[in-house]
PDB file of N, CA and C in Angstrom:
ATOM      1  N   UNK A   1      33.379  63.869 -12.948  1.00  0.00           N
ATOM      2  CA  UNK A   1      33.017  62.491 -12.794  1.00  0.00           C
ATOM      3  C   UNK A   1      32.088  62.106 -13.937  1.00  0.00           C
ATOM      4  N   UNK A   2      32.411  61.398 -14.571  1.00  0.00           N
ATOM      5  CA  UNK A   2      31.523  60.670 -15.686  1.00  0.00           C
ATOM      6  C   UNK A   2      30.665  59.676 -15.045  1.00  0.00           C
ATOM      7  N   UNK A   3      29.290  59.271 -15.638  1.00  0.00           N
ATOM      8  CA  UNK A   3      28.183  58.178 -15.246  1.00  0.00           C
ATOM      9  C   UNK A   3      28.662  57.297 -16.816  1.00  0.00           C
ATOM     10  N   UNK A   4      28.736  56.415 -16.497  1.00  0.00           N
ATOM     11  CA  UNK A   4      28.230  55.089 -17.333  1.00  0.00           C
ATOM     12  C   UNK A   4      27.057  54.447 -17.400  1.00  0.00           C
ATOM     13  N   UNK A   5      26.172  54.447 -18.776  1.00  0.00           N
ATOM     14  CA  UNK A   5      25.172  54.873 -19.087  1.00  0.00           C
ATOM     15  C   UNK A   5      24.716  52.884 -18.760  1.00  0.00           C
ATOM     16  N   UNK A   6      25.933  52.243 -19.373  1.00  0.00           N
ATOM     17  CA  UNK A   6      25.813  50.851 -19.055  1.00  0.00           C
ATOM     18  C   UNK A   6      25.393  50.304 -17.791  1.00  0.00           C
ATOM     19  N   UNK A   7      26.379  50.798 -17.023  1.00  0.00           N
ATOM     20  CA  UNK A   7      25.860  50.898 -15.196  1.00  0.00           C
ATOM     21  C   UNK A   7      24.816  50.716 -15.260  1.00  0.00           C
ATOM     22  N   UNK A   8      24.481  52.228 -15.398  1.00  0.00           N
ATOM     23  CA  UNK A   8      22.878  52.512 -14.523  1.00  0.00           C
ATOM     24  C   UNK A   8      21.772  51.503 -15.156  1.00  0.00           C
ATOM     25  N   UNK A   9      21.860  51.119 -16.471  1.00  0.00           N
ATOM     26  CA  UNK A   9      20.645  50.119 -17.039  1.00  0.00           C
ATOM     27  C   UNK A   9      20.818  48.464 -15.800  1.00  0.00           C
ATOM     28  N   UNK A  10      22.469  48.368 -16.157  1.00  0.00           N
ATOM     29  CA  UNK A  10      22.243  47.083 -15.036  1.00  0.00           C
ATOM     30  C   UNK A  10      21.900  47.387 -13.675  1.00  0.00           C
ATOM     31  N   UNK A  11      22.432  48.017 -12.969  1.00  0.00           N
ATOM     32  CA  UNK A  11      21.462  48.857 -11.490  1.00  0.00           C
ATOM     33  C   UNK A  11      20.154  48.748 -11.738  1.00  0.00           C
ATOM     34  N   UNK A  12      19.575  49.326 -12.754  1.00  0.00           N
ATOM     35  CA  UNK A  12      18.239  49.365 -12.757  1.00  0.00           C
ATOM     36  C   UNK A  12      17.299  48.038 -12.743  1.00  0.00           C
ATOM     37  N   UNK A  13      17.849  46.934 -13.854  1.00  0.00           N
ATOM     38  CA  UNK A  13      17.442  45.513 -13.698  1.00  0.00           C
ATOM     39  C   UNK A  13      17.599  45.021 -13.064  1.00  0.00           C
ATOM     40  N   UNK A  14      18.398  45.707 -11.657  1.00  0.00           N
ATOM     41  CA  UNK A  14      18.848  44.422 -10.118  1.00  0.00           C
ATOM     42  C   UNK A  14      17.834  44.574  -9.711  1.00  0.00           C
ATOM     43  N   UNK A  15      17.087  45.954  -9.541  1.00  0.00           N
ATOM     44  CA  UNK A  15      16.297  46.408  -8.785  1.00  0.00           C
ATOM     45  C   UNK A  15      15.102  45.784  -8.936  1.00  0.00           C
ATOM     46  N   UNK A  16      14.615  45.508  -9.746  1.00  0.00           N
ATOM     47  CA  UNK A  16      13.300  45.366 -10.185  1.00  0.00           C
ATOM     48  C   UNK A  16      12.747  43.722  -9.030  1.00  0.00           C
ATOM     49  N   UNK A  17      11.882  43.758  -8.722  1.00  0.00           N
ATOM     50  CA  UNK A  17      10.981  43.050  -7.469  1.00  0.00           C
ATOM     51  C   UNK A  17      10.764  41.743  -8.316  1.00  0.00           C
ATOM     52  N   UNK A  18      10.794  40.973  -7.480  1.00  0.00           N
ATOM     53  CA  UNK A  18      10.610  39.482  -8.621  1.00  0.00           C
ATOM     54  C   UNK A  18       8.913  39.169  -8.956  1.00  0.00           C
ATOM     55  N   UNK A  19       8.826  38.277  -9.411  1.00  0.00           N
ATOM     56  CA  UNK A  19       7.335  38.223  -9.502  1.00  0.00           C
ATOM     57  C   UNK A  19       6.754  37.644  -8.817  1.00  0.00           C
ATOM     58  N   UNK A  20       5.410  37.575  -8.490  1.00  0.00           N
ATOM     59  CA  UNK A  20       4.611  36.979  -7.067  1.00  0.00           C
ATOM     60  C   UNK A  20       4.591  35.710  -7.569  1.00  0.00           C
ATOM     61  N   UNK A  21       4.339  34.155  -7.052  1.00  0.00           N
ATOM     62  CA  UNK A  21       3.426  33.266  -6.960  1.00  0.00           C
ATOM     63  C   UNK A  21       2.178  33.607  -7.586  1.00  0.00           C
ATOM     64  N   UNK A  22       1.818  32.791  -8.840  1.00  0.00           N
ATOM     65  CA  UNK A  22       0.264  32.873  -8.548  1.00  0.00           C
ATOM     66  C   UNK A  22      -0.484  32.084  -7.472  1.00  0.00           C
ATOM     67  N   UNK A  23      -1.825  32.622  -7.275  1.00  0.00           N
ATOM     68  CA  UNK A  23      -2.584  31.909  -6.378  1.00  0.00           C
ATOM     69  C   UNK A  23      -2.325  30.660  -6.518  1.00  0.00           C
ATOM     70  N   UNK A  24      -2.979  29.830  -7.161  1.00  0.00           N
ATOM     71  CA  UNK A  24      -2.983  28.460  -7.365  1.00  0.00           C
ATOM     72  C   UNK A  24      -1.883  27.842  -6.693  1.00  0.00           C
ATOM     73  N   UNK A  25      -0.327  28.237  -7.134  1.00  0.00           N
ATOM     74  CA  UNK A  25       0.586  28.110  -6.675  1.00  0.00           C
ATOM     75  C   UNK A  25       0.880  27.932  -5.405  1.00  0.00           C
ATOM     76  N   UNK A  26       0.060  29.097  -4.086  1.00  0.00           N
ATOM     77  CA  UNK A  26       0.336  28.951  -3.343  1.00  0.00           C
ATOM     78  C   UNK A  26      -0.750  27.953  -2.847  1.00  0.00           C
ATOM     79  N   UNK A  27      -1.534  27.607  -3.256  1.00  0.00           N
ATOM     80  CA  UNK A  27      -2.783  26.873  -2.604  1.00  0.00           C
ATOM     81  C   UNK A  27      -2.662  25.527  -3.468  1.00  0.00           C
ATOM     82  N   UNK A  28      -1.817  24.987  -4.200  1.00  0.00           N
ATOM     83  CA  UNK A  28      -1.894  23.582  -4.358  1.00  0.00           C
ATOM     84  C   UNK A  28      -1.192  22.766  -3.439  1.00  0.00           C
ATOM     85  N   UNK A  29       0.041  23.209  -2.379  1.00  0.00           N
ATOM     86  CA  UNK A  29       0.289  22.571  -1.645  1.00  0.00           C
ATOM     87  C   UNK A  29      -0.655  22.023  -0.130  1.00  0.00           C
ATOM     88  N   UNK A  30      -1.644  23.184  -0.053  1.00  0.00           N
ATOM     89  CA  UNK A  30      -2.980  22.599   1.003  1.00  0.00           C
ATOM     90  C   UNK A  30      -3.773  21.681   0.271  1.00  0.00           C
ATOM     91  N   UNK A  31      -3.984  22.195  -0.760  1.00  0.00           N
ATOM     92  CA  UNK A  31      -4.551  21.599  -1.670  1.00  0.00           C
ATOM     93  C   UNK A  31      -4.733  19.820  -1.273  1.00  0.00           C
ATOM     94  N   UNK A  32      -3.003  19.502  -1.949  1.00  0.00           N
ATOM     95  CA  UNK A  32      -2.384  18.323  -1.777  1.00  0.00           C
ATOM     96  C   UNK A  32      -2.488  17.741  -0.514  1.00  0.00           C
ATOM     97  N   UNK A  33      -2.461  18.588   0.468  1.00  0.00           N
ATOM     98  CA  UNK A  33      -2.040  17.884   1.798  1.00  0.00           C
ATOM     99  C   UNK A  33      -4.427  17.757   2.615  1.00  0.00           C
ATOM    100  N   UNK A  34      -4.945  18.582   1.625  1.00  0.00           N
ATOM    101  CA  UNK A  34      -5.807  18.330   2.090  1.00  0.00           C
ATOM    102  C   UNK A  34      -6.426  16.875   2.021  1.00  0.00           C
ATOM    103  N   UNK A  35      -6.216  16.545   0.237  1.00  0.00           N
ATOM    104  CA  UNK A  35      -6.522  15.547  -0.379  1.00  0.00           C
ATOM    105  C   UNK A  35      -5.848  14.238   0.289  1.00  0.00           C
ATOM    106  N   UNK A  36      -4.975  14.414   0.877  1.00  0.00           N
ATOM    107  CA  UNK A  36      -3.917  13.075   1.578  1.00  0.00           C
ATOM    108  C   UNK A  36      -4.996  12.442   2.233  1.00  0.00           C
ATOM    109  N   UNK A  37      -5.196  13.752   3.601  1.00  0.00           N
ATOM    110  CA  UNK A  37      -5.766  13.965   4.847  1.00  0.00           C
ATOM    111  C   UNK A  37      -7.400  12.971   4.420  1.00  0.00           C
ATOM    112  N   UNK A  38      -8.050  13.457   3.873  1.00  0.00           N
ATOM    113  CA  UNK A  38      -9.270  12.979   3.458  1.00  0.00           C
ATOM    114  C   UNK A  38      -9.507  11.419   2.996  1.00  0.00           C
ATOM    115  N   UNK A  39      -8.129  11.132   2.223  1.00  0.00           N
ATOM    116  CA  UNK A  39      -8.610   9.680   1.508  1.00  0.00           C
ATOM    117  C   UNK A  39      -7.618   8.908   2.335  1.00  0.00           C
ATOM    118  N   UNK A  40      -6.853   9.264   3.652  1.00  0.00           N
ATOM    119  CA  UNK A  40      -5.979   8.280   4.583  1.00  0.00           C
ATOM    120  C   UNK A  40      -6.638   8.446   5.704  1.00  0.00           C
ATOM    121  N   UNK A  41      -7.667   9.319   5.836  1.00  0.00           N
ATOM    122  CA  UNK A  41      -7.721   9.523   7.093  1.00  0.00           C
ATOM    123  C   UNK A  41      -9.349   9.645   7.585  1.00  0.00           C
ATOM    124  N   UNK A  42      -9.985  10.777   6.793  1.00  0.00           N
ATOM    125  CA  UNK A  42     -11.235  11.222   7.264  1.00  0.00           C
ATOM    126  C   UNK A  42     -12.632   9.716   5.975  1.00  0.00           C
ATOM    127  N   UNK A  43     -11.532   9.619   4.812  1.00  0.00           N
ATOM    128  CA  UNK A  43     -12.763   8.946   4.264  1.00  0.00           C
ATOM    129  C   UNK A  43     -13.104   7.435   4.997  1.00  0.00           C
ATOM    130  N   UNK A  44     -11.715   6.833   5.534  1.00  0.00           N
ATOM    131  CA  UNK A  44     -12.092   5.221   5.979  1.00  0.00           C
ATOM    132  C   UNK A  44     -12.400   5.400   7.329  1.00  0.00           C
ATOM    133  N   UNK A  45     -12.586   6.689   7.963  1.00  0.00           N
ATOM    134  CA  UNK A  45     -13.210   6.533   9.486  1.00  0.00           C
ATOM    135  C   UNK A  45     -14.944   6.467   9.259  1.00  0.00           C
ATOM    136  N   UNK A  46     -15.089   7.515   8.554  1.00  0.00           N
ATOM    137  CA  UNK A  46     -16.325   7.620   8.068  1.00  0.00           C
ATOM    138  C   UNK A  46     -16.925   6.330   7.428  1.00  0.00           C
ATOM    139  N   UNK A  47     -16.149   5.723   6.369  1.00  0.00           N
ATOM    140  CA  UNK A  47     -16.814   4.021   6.141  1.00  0.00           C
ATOM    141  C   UNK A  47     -16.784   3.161   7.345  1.00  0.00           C
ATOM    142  N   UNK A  48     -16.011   3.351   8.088  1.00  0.00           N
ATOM    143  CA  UNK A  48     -15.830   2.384   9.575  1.00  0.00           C
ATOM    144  C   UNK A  48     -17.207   2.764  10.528  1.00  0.00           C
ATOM    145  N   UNK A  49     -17.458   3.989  10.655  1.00  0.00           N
ATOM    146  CA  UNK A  49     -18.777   4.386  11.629  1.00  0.00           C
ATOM    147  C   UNK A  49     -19.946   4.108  10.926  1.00  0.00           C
ATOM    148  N   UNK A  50     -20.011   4.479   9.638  1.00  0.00           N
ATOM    149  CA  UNK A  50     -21.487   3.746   8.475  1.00  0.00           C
ATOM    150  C   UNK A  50     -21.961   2.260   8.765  1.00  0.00           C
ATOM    151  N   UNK A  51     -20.501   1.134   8.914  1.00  0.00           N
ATOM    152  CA  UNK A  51     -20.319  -0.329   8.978  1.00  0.00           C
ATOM    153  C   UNK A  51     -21.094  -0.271  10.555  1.00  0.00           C
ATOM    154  N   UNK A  52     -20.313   0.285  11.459  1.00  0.00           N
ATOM    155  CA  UNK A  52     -20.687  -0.248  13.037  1.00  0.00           C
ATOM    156  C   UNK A  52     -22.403   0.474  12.853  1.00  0.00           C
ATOM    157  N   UNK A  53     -22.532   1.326  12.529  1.00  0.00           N
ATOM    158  CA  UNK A  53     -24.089   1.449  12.721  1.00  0.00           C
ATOM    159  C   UNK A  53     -25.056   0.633  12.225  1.00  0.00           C
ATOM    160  N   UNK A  54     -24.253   0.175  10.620  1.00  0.00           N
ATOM    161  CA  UNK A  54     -25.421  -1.085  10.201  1.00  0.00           C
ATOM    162  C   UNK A  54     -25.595  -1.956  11.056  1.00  0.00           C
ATOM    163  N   UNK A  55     -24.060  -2.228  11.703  1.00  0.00           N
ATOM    164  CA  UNK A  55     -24.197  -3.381  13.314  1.00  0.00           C
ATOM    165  C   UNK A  55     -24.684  -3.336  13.862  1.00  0.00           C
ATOM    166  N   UNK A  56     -24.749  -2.340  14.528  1.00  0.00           N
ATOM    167  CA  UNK A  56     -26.082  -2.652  15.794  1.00  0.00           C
ATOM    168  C   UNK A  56     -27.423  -1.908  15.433  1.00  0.00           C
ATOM    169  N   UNK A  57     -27.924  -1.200  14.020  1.00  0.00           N
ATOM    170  CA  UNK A  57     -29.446  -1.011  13.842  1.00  0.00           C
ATOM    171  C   UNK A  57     -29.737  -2.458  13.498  1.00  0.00           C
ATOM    172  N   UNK A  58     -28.780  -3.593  12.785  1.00  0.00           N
ATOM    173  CA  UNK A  58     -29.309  -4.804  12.733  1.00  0.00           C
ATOM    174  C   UNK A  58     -28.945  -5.999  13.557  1.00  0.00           C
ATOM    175  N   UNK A  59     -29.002  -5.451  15.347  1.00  0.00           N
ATOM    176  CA  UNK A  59     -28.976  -6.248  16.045  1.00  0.00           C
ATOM    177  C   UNK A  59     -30.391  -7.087  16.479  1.00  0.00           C
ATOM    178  N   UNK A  60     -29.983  -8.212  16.277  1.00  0.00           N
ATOM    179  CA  UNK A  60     -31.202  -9.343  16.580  1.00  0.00           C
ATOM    180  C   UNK A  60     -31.069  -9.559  18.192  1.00  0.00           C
ATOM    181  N   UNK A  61     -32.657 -10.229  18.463  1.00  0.00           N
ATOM    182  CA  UNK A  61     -32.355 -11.116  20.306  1.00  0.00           C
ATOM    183  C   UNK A  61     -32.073 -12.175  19.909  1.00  0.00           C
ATOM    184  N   UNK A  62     -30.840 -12.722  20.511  1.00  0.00           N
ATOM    185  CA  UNK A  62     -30.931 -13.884  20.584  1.00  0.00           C
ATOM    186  C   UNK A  62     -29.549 -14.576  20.290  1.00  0.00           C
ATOM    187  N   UNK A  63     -28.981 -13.375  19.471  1.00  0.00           N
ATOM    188  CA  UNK A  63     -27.413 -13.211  18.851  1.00  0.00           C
ATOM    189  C   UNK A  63     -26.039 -12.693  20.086  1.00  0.00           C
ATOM    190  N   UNK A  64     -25.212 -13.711  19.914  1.00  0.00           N
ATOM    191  CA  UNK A  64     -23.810 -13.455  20.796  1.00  0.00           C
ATOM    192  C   UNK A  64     -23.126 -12.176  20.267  1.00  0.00           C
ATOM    193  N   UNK A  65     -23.065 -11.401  21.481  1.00  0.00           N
ATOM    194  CA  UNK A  65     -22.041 -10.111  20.863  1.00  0.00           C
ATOM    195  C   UNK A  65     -20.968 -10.348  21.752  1.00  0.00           C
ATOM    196  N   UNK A  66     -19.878  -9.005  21.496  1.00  0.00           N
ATOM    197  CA  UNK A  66     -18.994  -9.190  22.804  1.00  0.00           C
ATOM    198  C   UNK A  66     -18.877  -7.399  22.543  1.00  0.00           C
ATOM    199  N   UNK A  67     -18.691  -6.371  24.057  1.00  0.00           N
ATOM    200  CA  UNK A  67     -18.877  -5.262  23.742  1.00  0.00           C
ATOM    201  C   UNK A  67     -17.390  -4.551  23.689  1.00  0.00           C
ATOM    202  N   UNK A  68     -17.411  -3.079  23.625  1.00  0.00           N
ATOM    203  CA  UNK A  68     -16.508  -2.828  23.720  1.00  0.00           C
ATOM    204  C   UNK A  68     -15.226  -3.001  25.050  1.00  0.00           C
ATOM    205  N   UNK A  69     -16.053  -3.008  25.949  1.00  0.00           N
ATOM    206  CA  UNK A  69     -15.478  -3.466  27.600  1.00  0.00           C
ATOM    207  C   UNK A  69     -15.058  -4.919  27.101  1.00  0.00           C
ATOM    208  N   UNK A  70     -15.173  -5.720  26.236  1.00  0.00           N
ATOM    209  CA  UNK A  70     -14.818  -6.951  26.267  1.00  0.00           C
ATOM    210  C   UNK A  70     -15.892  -8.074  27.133  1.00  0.00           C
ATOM    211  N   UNK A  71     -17.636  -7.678  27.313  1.00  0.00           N
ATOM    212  CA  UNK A  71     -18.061  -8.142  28.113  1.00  0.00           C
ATOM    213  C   UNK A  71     -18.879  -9.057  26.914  1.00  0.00           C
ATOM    214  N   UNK A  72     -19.028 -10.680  26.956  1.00  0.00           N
ATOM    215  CA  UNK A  72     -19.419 -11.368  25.807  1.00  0.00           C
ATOM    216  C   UNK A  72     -20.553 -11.839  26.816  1.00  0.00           C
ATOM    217  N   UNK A  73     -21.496 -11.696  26.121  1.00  0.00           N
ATOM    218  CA  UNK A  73     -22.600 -12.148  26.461  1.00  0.00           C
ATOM    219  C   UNK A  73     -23.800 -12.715  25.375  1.00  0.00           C
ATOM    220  N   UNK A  74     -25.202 -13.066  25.443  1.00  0.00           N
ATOM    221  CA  UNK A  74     -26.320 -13.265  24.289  1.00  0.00           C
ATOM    222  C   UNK A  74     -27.401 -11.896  24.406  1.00  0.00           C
ATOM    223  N   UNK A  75     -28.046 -11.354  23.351  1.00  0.00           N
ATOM    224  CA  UNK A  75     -29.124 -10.550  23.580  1.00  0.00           C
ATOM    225  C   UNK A  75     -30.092 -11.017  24.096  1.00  0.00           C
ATOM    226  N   UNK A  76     -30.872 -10.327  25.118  1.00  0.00           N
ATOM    227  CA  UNK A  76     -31.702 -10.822  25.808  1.00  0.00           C
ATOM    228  C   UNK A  76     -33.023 -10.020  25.200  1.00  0.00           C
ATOM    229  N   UNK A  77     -32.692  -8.405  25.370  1.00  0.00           N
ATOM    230  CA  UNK A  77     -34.168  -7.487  24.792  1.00  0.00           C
ATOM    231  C   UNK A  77     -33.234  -6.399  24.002  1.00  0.00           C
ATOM    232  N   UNK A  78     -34.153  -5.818  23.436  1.00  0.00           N
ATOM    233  CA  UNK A  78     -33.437  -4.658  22.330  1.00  0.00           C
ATOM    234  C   UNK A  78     -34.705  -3.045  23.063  1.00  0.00           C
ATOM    235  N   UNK A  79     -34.044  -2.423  23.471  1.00  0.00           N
ATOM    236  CA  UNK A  79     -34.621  -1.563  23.728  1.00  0.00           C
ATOM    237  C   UNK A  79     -34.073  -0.161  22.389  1.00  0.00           C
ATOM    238  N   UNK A  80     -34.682   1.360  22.543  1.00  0.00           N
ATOM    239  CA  UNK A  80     -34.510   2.086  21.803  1.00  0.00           C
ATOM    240  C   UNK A  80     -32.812   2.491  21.660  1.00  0.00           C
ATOM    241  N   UNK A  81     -32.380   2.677  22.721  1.00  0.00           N
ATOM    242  CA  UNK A  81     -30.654   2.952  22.574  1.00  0.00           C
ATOM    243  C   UNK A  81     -30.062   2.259  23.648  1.00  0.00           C
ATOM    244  N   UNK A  82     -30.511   0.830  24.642  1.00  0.00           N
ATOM    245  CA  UNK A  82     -29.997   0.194  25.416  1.00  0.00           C
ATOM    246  C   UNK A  82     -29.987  -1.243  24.952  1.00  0.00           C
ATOM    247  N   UNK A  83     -28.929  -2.509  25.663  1.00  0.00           N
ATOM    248  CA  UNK A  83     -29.554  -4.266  25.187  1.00  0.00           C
ATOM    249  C   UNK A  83     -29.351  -4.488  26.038  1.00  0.00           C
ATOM    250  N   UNK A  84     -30.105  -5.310  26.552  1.00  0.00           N
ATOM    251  CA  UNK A  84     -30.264  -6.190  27.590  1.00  0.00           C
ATOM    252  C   UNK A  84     -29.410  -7.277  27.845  1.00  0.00           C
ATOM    253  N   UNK A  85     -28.412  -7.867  27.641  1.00  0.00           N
ATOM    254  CA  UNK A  85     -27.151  -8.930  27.419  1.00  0.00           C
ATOM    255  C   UNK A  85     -27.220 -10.008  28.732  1.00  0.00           C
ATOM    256  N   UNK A  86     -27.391 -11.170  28.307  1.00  0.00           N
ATOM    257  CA  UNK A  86     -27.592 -12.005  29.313  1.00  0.00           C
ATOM    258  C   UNK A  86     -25.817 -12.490  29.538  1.00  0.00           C
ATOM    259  N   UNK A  87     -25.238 -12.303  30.510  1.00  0.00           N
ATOM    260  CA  UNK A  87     -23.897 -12.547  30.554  1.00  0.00           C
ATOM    261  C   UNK A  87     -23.618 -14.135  31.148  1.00  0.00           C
ATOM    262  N   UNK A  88     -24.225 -14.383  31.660  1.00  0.00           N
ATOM    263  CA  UNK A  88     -24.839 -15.978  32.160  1.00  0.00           C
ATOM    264  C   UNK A  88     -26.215 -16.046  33.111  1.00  0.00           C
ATOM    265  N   UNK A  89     -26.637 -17.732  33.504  1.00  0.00           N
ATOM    266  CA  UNK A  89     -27.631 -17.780  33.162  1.00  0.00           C
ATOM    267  C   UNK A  89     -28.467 -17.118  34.398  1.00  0.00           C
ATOM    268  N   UNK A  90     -29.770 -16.068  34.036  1.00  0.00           N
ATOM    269  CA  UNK A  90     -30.043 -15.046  35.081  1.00  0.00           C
ATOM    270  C   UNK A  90     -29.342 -14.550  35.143  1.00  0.00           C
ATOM    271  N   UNK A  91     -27.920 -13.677  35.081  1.00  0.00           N
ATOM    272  CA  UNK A  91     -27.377 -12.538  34.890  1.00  0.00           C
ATOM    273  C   UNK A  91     -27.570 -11.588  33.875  1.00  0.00           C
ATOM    274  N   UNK A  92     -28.501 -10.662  33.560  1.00  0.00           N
ATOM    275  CA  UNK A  92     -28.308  -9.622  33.107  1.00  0.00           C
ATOM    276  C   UNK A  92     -27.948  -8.569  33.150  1.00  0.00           C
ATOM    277  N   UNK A  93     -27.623  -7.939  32.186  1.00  0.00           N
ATOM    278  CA  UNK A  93     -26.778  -6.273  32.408  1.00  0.00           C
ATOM    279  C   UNK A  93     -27.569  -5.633  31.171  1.00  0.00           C
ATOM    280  N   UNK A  94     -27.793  -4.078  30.939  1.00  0.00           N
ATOM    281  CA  UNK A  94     -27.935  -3.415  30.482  1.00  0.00           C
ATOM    282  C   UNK A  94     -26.428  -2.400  29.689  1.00  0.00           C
ATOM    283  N   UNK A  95     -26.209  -2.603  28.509  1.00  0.00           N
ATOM    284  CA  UNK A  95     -24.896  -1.908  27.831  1.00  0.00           C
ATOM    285  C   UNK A  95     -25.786  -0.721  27.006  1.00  0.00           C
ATOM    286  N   UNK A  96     -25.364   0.077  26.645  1.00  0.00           N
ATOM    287  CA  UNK A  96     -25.751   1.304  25.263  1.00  0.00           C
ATOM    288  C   UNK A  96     -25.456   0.466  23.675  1.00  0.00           C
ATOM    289  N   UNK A  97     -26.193   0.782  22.791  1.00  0.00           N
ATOM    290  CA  UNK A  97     -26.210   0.196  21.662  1.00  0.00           C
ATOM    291  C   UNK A  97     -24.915   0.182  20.864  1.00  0.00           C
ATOM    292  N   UNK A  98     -24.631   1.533  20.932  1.00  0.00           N
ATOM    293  CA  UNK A  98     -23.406   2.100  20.348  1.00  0.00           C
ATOM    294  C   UNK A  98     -21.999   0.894  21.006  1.00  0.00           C
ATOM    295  N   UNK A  99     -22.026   0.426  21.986  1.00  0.00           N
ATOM    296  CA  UNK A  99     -20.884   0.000  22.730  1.00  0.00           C
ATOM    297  C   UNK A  99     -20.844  -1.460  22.019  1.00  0.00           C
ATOM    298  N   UNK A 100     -21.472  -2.209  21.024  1.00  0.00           N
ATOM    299  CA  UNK A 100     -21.884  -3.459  20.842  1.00  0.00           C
ATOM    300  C   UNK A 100     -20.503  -2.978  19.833  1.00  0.00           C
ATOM    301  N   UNK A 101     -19.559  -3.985  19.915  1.00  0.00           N
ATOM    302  CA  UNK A 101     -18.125  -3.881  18.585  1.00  0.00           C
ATOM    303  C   UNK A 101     -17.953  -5.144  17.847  1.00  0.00           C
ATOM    304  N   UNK A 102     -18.433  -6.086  18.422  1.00  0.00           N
ATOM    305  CA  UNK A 102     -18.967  -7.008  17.206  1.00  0.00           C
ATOM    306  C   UNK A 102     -20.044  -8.591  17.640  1.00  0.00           C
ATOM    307  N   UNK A 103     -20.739  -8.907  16.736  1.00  0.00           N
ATOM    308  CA  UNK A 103     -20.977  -9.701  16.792  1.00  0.00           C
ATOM    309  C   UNK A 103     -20.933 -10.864  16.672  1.00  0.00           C
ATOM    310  N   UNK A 104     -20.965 -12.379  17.227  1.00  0.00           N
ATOM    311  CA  UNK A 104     -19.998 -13.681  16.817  1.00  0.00           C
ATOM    312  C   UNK A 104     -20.986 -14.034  15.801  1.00  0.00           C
ATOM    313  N   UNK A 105     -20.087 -14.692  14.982  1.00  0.00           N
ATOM    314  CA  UNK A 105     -20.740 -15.911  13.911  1.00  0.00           C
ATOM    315  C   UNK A 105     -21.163 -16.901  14.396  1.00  0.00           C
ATOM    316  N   UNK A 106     -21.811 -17.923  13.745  1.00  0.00           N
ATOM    317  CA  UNK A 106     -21.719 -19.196  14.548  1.00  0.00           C
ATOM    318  C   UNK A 106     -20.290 -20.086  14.293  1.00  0.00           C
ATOM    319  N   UNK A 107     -19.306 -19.859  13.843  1.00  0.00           N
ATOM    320  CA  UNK A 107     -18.157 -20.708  14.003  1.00  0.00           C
ATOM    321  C   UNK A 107     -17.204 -19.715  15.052  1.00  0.00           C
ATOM    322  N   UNK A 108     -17.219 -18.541  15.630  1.00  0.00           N
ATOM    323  CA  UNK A 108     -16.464 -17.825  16.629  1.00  0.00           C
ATOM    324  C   UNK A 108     -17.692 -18.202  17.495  1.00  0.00           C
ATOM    325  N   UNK A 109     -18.609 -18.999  17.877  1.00  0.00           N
ATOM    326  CA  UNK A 109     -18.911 -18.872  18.998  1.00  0.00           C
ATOM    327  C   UNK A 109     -18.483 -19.736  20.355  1.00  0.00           C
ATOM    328  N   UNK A 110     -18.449 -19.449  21.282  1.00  0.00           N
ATOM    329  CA  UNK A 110     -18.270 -21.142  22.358  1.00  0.00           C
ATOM    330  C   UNK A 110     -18.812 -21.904  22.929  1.00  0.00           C
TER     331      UNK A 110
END
């Protein structure tokens, strides 16, 4: 039986293992999908909670809000993390600061 010397070189080049990914390679697709995640998602929630806090650290007495329950009322007192909301006249209620979602202008008011 004769070997063919040709053979065995191509046999030998099937064999050979391909080459890895470099790192980078495999980590630019998180990469990418991190960067999405951040500027669709995590950066404008974060500007949205900055905005509502300027809202109610610069809540005045005296100003129409309406809360998140949808309960519209005027400030009556500003306590440390509670408001006092006059809902009509002699009706007050006590809401949490955080719950205040916006305040009226004077042309949204009624």
């Amino acid at each position: 039986m004769t070997f063919d010397l040709a053979y065995a070189d191509t046999a030998a080049q099937a064999v050979v293992p391909a080459s890895q990914p470099s790192t980078l390679g495999m980590l630019l697709p998180f990469l990418l999908m991190f960067a999405v995640f951040y500027f669709l998602m995590i950066r404008p929630q974060q500007k949205k909670m900055k905005d509502h806090e300027a809202l109610v650290n610069n809540l005045q007495k005296g100003e129409e809000v309406i809360t998140n329950a949808g309960i519209f009322g005027r400030i009556h007192g500003i306590a440390d993390k509670f408001i006092t909301l006059e809902v009509d006249s002699n009706v007050r209620i006590k809401v949490l600061k955080n719950q205040i979602a916006t305040v009226l202008k004077a042309e949204q008011k009624v």
